[in-house]
Protein backbone atom coordinates (compact mmCIF):
# COMPACT_ATOMS: atom_id res chain seq x y z
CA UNK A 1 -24.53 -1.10 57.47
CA UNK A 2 -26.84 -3.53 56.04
CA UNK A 3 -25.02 -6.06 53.08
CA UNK A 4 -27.47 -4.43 50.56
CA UNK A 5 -25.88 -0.93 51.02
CA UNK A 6 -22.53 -2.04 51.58
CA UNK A 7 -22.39 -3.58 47.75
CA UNK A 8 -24.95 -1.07 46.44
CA UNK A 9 -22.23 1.22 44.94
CA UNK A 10 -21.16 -1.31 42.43
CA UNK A 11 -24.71 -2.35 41.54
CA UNK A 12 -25.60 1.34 40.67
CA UNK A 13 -22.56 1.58 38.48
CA UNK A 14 -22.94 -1.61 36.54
CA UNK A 15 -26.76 -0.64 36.07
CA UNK A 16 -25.85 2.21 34.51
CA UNK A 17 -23.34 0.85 32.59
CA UNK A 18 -25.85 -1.73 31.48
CA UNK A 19 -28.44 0.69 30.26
CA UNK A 20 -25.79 2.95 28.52
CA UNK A 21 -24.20 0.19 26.24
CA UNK A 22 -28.02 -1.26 26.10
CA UNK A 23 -27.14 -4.58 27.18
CA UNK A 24 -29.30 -7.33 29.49
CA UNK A 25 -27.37 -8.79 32.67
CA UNK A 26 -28.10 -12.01 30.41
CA UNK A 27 -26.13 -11.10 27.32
CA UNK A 28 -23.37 -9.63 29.87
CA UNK A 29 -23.57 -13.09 31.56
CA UNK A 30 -22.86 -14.42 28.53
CA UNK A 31 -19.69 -12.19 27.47
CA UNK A 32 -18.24 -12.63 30.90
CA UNK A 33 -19.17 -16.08 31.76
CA UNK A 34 -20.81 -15.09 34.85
CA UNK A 35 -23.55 -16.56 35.74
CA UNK A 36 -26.60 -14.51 35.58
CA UNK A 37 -28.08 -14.88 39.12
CA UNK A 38 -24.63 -13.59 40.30
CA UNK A 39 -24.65 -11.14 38.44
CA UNK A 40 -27.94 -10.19 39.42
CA UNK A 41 -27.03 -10.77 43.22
CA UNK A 42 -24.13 -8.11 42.15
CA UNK A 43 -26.64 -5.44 40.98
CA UNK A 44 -28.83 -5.90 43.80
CA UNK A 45 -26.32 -5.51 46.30
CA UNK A 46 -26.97 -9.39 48.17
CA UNK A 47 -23.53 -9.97 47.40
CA UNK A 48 -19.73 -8.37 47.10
CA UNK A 49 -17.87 -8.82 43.35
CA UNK A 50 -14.39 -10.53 43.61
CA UNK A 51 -11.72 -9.55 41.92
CA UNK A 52 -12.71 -11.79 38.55
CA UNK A 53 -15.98 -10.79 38.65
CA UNK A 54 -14.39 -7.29 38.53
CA UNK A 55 -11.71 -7.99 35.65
CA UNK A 56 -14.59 -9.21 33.59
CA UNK A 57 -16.79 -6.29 33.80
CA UNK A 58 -14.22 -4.07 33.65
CA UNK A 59 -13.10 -5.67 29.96
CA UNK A 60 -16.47 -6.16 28.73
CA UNK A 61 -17.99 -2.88 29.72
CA UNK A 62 -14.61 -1.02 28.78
CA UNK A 63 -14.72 0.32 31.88
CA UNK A 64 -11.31 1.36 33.99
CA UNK A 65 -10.95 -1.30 36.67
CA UNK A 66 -9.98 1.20 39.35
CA UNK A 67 -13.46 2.14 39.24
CA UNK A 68 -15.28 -1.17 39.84
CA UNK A 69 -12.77 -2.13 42.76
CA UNK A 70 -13.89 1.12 44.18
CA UNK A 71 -17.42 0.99 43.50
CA UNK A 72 -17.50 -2.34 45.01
CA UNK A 73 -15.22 -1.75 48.53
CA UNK A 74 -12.08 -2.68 48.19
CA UNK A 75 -10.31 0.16 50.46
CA UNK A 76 -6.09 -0.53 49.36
CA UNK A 77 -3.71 1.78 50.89
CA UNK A 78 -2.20 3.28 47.56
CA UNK A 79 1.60 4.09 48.05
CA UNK A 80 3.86 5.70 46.04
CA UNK A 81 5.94 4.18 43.11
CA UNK A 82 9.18 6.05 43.92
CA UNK A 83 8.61 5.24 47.73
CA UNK A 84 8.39 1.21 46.44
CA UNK A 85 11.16 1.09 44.35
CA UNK A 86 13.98 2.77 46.37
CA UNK A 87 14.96 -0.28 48.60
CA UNK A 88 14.26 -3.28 48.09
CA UNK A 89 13.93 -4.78 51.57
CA UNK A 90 11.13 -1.79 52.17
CA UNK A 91 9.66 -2.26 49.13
CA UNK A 92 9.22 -5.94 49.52
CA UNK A 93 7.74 -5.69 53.35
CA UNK A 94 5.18 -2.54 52.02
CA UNK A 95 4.40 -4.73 49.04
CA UNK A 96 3.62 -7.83 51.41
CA UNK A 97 1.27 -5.66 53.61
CA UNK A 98 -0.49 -4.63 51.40
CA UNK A 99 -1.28 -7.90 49.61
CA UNK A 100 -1.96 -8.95 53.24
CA UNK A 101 -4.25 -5.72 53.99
CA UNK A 102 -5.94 -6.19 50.64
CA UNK A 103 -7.52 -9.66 51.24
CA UNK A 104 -7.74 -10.02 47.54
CA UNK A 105 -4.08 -12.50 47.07
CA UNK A 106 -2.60 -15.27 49.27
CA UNK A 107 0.59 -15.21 47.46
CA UNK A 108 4.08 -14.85 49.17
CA UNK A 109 5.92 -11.91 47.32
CA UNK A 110 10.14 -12.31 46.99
CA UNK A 111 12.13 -10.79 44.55
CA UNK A 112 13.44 -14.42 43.58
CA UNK A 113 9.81 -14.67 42.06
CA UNK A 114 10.29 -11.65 39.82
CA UNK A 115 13.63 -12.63 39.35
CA UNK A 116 12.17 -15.95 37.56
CA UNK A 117 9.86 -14.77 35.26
CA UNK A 118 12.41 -12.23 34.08
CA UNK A 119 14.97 -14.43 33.04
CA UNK A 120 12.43 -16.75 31.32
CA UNK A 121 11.32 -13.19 29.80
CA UNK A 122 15.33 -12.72 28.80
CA UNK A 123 15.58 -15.57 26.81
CA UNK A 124 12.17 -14.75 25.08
CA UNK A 125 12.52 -11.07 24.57
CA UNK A 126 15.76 -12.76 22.20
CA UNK A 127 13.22 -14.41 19.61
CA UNK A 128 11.70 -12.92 16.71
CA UNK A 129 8.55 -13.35 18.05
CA UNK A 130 9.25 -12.05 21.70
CA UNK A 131 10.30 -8.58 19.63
CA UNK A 132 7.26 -8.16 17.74
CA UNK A 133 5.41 -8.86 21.26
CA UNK A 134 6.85 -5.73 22.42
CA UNK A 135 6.91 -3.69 19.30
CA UNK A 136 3.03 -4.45 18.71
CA UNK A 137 2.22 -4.55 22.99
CA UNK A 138 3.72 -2.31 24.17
CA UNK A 139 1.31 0.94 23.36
CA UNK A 140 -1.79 -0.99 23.59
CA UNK A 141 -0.95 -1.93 27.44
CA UNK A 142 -0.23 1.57 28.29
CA UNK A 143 -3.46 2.57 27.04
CA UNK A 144 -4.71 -0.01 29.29
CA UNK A 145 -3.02 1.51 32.49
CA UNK A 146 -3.49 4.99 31.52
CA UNK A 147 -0.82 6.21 34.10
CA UNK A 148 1.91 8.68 34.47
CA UNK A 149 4.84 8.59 36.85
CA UNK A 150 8.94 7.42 37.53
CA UNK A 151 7.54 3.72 36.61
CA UNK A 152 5.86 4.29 33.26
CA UNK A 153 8.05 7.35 32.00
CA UNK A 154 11.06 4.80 32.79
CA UNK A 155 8.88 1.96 30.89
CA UNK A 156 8.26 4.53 27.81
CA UNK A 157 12.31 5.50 27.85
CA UNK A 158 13.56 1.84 27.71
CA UNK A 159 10.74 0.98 24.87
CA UNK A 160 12.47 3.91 22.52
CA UNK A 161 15.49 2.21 23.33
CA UNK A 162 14.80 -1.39 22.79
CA UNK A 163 13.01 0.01 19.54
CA UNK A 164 15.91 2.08 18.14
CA UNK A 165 18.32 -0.88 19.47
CA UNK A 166 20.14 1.12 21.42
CA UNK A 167 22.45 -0.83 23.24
CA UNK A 168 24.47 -3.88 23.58
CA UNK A 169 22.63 -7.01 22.64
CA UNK A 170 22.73 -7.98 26.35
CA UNK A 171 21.29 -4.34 27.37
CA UNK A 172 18.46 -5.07 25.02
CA UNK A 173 17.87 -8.55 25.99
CA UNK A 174 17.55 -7.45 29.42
CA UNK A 175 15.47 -4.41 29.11
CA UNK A 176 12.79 -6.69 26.76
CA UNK A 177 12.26 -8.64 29.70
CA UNK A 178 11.32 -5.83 31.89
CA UNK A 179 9.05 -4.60 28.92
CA UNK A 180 7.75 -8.10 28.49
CA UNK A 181 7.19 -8.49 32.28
CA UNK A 182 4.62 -5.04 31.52
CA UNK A 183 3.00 -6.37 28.62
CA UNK A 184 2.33 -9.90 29.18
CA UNK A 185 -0.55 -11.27 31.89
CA UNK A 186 1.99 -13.76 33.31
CA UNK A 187 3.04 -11.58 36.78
CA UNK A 188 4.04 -12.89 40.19
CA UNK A 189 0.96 -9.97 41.17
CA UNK A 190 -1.64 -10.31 38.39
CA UNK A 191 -2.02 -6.70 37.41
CA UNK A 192 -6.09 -6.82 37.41
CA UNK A 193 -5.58 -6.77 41.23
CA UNK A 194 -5.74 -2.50 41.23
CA UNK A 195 -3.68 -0.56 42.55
CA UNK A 196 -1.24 -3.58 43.68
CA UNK A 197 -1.11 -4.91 40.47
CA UNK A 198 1.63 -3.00 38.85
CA UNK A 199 3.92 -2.75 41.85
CA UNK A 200 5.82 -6.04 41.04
CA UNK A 201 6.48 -4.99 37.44
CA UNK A 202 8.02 -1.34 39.00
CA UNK A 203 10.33 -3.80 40.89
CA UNK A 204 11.14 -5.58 37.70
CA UNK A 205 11.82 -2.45 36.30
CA UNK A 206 14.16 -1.19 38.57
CA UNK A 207 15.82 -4.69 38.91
CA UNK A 208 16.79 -4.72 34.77
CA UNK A 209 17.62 -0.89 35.34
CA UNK A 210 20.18 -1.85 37.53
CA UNK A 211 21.85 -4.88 35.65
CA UNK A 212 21.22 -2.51 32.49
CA UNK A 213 23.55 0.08 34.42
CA UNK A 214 26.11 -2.69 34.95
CA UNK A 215 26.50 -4.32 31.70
CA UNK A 216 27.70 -1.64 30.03
């Protein structure tokens, strides 16, 4: 397969996207801070997107992301959330492959690394200002992942109760971390990296479910 065809499907798709919301591959150069010959080397198939190309077409085009890694050939092995999340030591090994497989992050994944940022996210998630965060982010990010499942049905249960302060002011401290560690950018996986994005905040999820469980 010749390099033209193999990055064609992403060219046709941002053409079309183009032409629908009437814009030039100049004026979407200059919303994504791409430069233009790129992005015309995109379109015209001479060379693959990476994944920030993709993250800023995706947001400026309004686009679902899933669709532009796709469009552009980025075969990830999708695997189940429940299948992640039941034990750990699985869950971190499947998670490393396919960061591994996916030849789109370098990063070492460890639960100590999730286990950071949520206890930064604990202290925060105390603050005035780390409430509002989740009161006002929280629906707008779910929009953003449009998903259903154990993960986000388990994210949309411990909003209500975070909202209607149900439970011990450790309980809630803990459980606005996990929602902070959905809303906010700042992942160990950045969550633009599709589907592999999300799986570290499902671990951080079941992590605060479990201390939640505890600290009763």
């Amino acid at each position: 397969m010749s390099e033209v065809n193999k990055f064609s499907s992403i060219g046709l798709l941002l053409k079309d996207l183009l032409k629908e919301k009437s814009l030039s591959m100049r004026k979407l150069s200059e919303l994504t801070e791409i430069d233009t010959a790129t992005i015309s080397r995109i379109i015209n198939g001479k060379r693959k997107a990476n994944p920030d190309h993709i993250q800023k077409f995706a947001r400026c085009l309004e686009v679902p992301i899933a669709d532009l890694f796709e469009a552009a050939g980025y075969p990830i092995e999708q695997k189940n959330e429940t299948e992640l999340t039941d034990d750990f030591h699985s869950s971190i090994e499947s998670i490393q492959k396919i960061l591994e497989n996916s030849n789109m992050y370098d990063k070492k994944f460890s639960i100590e690394s999730v286990e950071q940022q949520l206890a930064n996210y604990i202290q925060y998630a105390q603050t005035d200002e780390g409430k509002e965060t989740i009161l006002k982010g929280f629906e707008e990010k779910l929009q953003k992942v449009g998903s259903i499942g154990p993960f986000i049905n388990n994210l949309k249960e411990m909003f209500v109760k975070f909202s209607m302060k149900k439970g011990t002011p450790v309980q809630l401290a803990l459980m606005g971390s996990a929602l902070l560690y959905f809303i906010l950018p700042v992942d160990v996986i950045p969550d633009y990296i599709f589907p592999i994005g999300y799986l570290d905040d499902a671990i951080a999820l079941q992590l605060i479910l479990g201390l939640v469980s505890v600290k009763r």
